[in-house]
Structures are given as C-alpha cells and as structure tokens.
Protein backbone atom coordinates (compact mmCIF):
# COMPACT_ATOMS: atom_id res chain seq x y z
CA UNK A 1 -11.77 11.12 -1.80
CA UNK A 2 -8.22 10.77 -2.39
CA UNK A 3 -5.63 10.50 1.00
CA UNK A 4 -2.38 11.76 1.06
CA UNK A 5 0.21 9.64 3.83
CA UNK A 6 3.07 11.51 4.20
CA UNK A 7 6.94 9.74 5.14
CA UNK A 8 5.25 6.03 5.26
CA UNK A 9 9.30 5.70 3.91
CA UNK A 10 12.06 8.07 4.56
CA UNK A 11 13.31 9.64 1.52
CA UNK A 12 16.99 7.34 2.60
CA UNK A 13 14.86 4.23 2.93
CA UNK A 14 13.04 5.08 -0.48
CA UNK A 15 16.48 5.57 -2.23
CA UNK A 16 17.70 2.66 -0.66
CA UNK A 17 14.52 0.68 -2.52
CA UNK A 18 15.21 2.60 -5.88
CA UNK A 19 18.80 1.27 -5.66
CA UNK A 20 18.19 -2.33 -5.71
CA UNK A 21 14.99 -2.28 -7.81
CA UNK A 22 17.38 -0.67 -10.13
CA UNK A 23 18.87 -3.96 -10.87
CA UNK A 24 15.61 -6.14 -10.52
CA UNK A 25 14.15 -8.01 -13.51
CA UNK A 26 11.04 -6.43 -14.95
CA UNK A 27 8.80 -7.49 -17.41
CA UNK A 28 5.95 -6.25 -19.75
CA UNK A 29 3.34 -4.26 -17.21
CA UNK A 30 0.64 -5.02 -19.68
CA UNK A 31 1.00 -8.91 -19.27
CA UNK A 32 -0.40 -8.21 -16.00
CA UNK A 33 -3.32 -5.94 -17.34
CA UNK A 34 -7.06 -7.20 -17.97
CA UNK A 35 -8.27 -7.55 -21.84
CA UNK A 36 -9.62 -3.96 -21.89
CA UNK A 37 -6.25 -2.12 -19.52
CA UNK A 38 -3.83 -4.01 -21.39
CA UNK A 39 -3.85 -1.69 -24.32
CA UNK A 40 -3.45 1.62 -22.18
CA UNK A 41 -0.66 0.30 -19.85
CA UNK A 42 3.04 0.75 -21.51
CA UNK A 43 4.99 0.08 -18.25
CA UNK A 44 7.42 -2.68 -16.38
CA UNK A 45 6.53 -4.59 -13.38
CA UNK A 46 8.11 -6.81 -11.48
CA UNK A 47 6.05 -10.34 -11.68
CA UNK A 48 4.11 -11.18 -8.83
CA UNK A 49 6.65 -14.20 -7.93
CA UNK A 50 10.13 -12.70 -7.72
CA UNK A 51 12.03 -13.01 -4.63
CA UNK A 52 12.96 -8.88 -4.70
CA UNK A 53 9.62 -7.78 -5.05
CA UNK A 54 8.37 -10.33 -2.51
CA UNK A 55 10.67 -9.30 -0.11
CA UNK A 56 10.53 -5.49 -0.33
CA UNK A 57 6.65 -5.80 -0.16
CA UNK A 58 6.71 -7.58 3.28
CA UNK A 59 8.34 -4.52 4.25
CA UNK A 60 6.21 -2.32 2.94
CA UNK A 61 3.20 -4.20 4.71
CA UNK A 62 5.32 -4.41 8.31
CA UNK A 63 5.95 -0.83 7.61
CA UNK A 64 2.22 0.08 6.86
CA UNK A 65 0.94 -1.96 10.27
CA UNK A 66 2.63 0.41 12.28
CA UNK A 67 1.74 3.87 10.62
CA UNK A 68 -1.50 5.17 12.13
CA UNK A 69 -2.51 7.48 9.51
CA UNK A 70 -3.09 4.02 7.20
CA UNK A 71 -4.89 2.44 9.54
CA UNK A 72 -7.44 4.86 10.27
CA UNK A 73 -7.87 6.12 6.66
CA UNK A 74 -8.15 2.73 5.25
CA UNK A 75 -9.85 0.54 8.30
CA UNK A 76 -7.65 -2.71 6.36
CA UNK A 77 -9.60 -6.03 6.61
CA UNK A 78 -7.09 -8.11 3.96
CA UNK A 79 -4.04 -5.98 2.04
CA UNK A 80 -3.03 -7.57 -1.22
CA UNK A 81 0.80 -7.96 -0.96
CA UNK A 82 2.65 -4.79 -2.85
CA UNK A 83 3.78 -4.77 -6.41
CA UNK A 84 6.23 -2.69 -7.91
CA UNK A 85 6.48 -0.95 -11.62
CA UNK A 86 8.54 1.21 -13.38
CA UNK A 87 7.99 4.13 -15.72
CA UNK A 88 10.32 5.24 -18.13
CA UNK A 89 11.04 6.10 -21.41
CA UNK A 90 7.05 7.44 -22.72
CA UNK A 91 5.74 4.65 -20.41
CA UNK A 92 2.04 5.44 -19.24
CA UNK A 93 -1.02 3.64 -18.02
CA UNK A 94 -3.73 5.31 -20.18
CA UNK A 95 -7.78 5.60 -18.56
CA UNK A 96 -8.62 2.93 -16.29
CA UNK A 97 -10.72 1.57 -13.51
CA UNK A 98 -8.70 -1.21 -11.32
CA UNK A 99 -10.62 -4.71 -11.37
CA UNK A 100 -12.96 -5.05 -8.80
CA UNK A 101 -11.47 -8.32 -7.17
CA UNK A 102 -7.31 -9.83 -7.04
CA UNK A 103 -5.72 -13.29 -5.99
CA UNK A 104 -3.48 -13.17 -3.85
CA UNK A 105 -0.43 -15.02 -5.33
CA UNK A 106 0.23 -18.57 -3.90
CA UNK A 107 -3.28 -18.98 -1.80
CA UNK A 108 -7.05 -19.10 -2.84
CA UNK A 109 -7.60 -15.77 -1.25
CA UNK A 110 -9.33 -13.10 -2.91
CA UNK A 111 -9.28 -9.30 -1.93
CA UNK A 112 -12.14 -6.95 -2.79
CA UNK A 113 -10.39 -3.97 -3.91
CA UNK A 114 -12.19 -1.19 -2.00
CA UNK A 115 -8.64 1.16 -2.11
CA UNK A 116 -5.99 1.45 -4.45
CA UNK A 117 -2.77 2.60 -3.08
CA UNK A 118 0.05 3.85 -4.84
CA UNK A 119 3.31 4.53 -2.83
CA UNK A 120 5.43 6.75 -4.56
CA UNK A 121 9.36 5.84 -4.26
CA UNK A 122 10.67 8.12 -6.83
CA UNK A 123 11.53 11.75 -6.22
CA UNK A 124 9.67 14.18 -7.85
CA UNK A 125 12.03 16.39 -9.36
CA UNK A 126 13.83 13.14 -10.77
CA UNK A 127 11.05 12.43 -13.57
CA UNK A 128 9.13 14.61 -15.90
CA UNK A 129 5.78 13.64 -16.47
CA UNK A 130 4.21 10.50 -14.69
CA UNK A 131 1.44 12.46 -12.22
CA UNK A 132 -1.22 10.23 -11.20
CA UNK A 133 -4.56 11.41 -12.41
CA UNK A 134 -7.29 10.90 -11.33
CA UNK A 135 -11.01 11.73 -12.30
CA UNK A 136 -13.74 12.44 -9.54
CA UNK A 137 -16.62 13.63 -12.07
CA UNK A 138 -16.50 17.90 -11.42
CA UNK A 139 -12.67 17.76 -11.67
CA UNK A 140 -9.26 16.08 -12.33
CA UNK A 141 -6.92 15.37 -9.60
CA UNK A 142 -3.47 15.84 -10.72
CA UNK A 143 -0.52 13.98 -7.90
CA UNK A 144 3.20 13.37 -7.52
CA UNK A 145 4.24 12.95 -4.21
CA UNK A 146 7.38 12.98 -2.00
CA UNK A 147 9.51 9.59 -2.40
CA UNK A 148 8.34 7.55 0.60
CA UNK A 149 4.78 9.30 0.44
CA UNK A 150 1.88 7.17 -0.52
CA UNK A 151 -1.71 8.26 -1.66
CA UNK A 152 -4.98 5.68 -1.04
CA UNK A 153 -8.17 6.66 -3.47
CA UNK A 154 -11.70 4.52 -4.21
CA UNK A 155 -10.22 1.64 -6.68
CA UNK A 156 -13.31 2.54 -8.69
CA UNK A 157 -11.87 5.92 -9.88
CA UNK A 158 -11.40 6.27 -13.30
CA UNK A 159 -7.41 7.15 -13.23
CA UNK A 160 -4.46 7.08 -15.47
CA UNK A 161 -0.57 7.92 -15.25
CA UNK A 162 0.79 10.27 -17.74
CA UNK A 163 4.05 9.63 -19.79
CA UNK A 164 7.35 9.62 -18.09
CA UNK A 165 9.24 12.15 -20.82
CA UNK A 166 12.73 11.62 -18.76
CA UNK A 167 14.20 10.05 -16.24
CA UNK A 168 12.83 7.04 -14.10
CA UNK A 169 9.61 6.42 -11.57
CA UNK A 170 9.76 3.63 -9.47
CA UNK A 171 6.70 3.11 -7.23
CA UNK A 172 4.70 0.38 -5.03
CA UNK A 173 1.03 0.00 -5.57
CA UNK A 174 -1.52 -2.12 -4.05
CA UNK A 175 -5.33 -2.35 -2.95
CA UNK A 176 -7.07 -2.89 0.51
CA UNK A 177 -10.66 -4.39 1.32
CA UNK A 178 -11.50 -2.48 3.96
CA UNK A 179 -13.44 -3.26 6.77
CA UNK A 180 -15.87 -0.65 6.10
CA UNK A 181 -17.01 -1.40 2.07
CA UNK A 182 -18.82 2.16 1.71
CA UNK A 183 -16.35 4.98 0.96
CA UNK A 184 -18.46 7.63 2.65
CA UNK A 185 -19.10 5.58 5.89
CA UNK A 186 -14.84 4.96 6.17
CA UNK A 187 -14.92 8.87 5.21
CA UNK A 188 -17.31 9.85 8.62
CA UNK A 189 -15.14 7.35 10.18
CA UNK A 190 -11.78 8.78 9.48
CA UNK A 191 -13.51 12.59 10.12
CA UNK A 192 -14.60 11.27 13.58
CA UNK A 193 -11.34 9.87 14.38
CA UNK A 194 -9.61 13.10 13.53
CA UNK A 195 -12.23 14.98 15.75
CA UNK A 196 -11.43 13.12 18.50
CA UNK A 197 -7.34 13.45 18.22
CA UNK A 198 -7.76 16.89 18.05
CA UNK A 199 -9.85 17.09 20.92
CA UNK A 200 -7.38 14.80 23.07
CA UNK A 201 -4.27 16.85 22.01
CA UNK A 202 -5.68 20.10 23.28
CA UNK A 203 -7.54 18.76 26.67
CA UNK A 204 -7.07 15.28 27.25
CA UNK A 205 -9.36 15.41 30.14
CA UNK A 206 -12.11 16.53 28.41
CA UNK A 207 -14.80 13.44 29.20
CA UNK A 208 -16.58 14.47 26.01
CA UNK A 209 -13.43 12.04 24.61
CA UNK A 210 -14.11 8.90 25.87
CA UNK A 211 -18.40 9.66 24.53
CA UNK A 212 -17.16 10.32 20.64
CA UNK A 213 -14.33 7.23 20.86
CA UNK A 214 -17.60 4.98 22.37
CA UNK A 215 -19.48 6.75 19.04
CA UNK A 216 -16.68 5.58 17.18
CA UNK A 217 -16.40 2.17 17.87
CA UNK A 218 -20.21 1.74 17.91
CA UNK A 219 -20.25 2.96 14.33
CA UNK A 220 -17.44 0.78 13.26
CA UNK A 221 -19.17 -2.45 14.73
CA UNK A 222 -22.31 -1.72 13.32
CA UNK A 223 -20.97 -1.09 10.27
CA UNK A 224 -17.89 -3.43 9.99
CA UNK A 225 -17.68 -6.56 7.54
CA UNK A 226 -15.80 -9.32 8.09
C-alpha cells in the first residue's frame, strides 16, 4: 500500500531547500548502495556526515513530528535521519528492494526498515522522467508528486526511479520501523483511525466515538512492539 502526504513542505519552503542543496557537495549515490543496488543506482547523494544534509534533515524530522497524517499512517517507533539525492543528467536507480536493516550514523542504533519514504522536493513539471515506480505484483505504480509532498510504501517493494532526461530532482528519502511491524495490521489501523475522524467531524457527540478510539488503542497495544 503506497501513502500519499500531501504539503508535509510548502512548495516556498521546498524551493527554499532546492536552493541551497543546489550548492551542496554530492558524491557518487552508488558508494552508498549494497553489492547487488550498486550497479542499478546512477545518482548523487549527499554523504551521511555533511553538516547541510544534517541540518536540513532535523528539519525534516521536527517537521514530520507535527504532521498528523505521518503519524497515523506510519505509527513511527525509530525514524532514520533523512538523506538527500539528486537526479540529473540520465541518473536512475534501476530494480531494487531497500535493505532490510540501517545504522544510524554516529550511534550503535539500528532501524528495521518497515517504510521507505521518499519526500519529493522537486517540482514536477521541472524534470522529465524520474517517477518513482513501484511494483505491487498485479500492477506498477507509477508517482511524481507535488514539491513538499512525500509518499511512505512497504521498504520491501520491489521499486526503481526512471531516468531524469532534463532538468534536476532533488528529493529526501528515509525509512521508519514502525511500531506496528505487519503492513496490514498498520493498514486496519490507519482505516480505523480515519473511521473515527470522519465520524467526529460530522457528530462529535456521537458516543459510538469514544467505543472505536478505545478499539483503537486496544489494537495498537496488543499489537505494538517496542
């Protein structure tokens, strides 16, 4: 199941991003790449260490704390901090499956990656080429979102980003363990959740609201890993 979050940036605050990562340093995207991804991924990235990308990526994370629709789509238990790449120029990340497990930089911590995330900071219409596509068995899903818009999938989908044949796409990406491991559990979850908003926006009275928020939280602490 693949989740669209609209506006997590505004399309100013997303320029504002594309402006100074316009300057930034990047290197090689495929010196970051396992054995088997490193020969599909033609892209730059900024290295995990660089005072920009470290920066920018706190934001990101402050910004994502405080934007509902994340939170309930994703349930986050431990967010690996945000990277950045850049695809120009006939880059493209060919077929892949993310790795199953990340360090974060600096610390012995290791996040499960249970969701990928890929916040788009490039305007469509500025690019040709460079949809994120991704394969759920029956069909292919083809995306390029808003600048500022970000889009959360299963970081076991086999996925790949198509050449950039002009212009420039800057984007974030990054990858949650989630409270909730099973995709289709977080998916009853977020379906529930939705219910009940809709329910409270047209008769917040109705006591059938506080039952399915008790239903909710009962699923979520039986089925919650921390």
């Amino acid at each position: 199941m693949m989740i669209e979050i609209p506006a997590v940036l505004s399309s100013e605050e997303a320029a504002g991003i594309r402006a100074r990562l316009s300057e930034a340093s990047w290197a090689e995207g495929a010196g970051t790449a396992g054995h088997v991804a490193s020969r599909a991924k033609a892209n730059r990235q900024l290295a995990d260490n660089d005072p920009l990308g470290i920066e920018l990526g706190n934001a990101i994370l402050g910004r994502l704390s405080a934007t509902p629709q994340f939170i309930a789509a994703a349930l986050p238990l431990k967010v690996l901090p945000p990277r950045f790449n850049l695809y120009s120029g006939q880059g493209a990340y060919g077929r892949h499956i993310d790795s199953a497990v990340f360090s974060v930089p600096g610390s012995q911590e290791r996040v499960r990656s249970d969701l990928s995330a890929t916040l788009f900071l490039s305007d469509p219409d500025s690019y040709e080429g460079g949809e994120l596509v991704a394969d759920f068995g029956r069909a292919l899903e083809r995306i390029k979102l808003p600048a500022g818009s970000m889009l959360l999938y299963p970081a076991n989908t086999l996925h790949e980003v198509t050449p950039v044949t002009s212009g420039s796409r800057y984007a974030a990406f990054f990858w949650i363990q989630s409270l909730v491991r099973e995709q289709t559990r977080r998916a009853m979850l977020l379906d529930l959740d939705h219910s009940i908003q809709a329910l409270a926006s047209r008769d917040p009275d109705n006591p059938e609201i506080v039952r399915l928020t008790g239903l909710y939280h009962n699923l979520l602490r039986e089925w919650a890993v921390t």
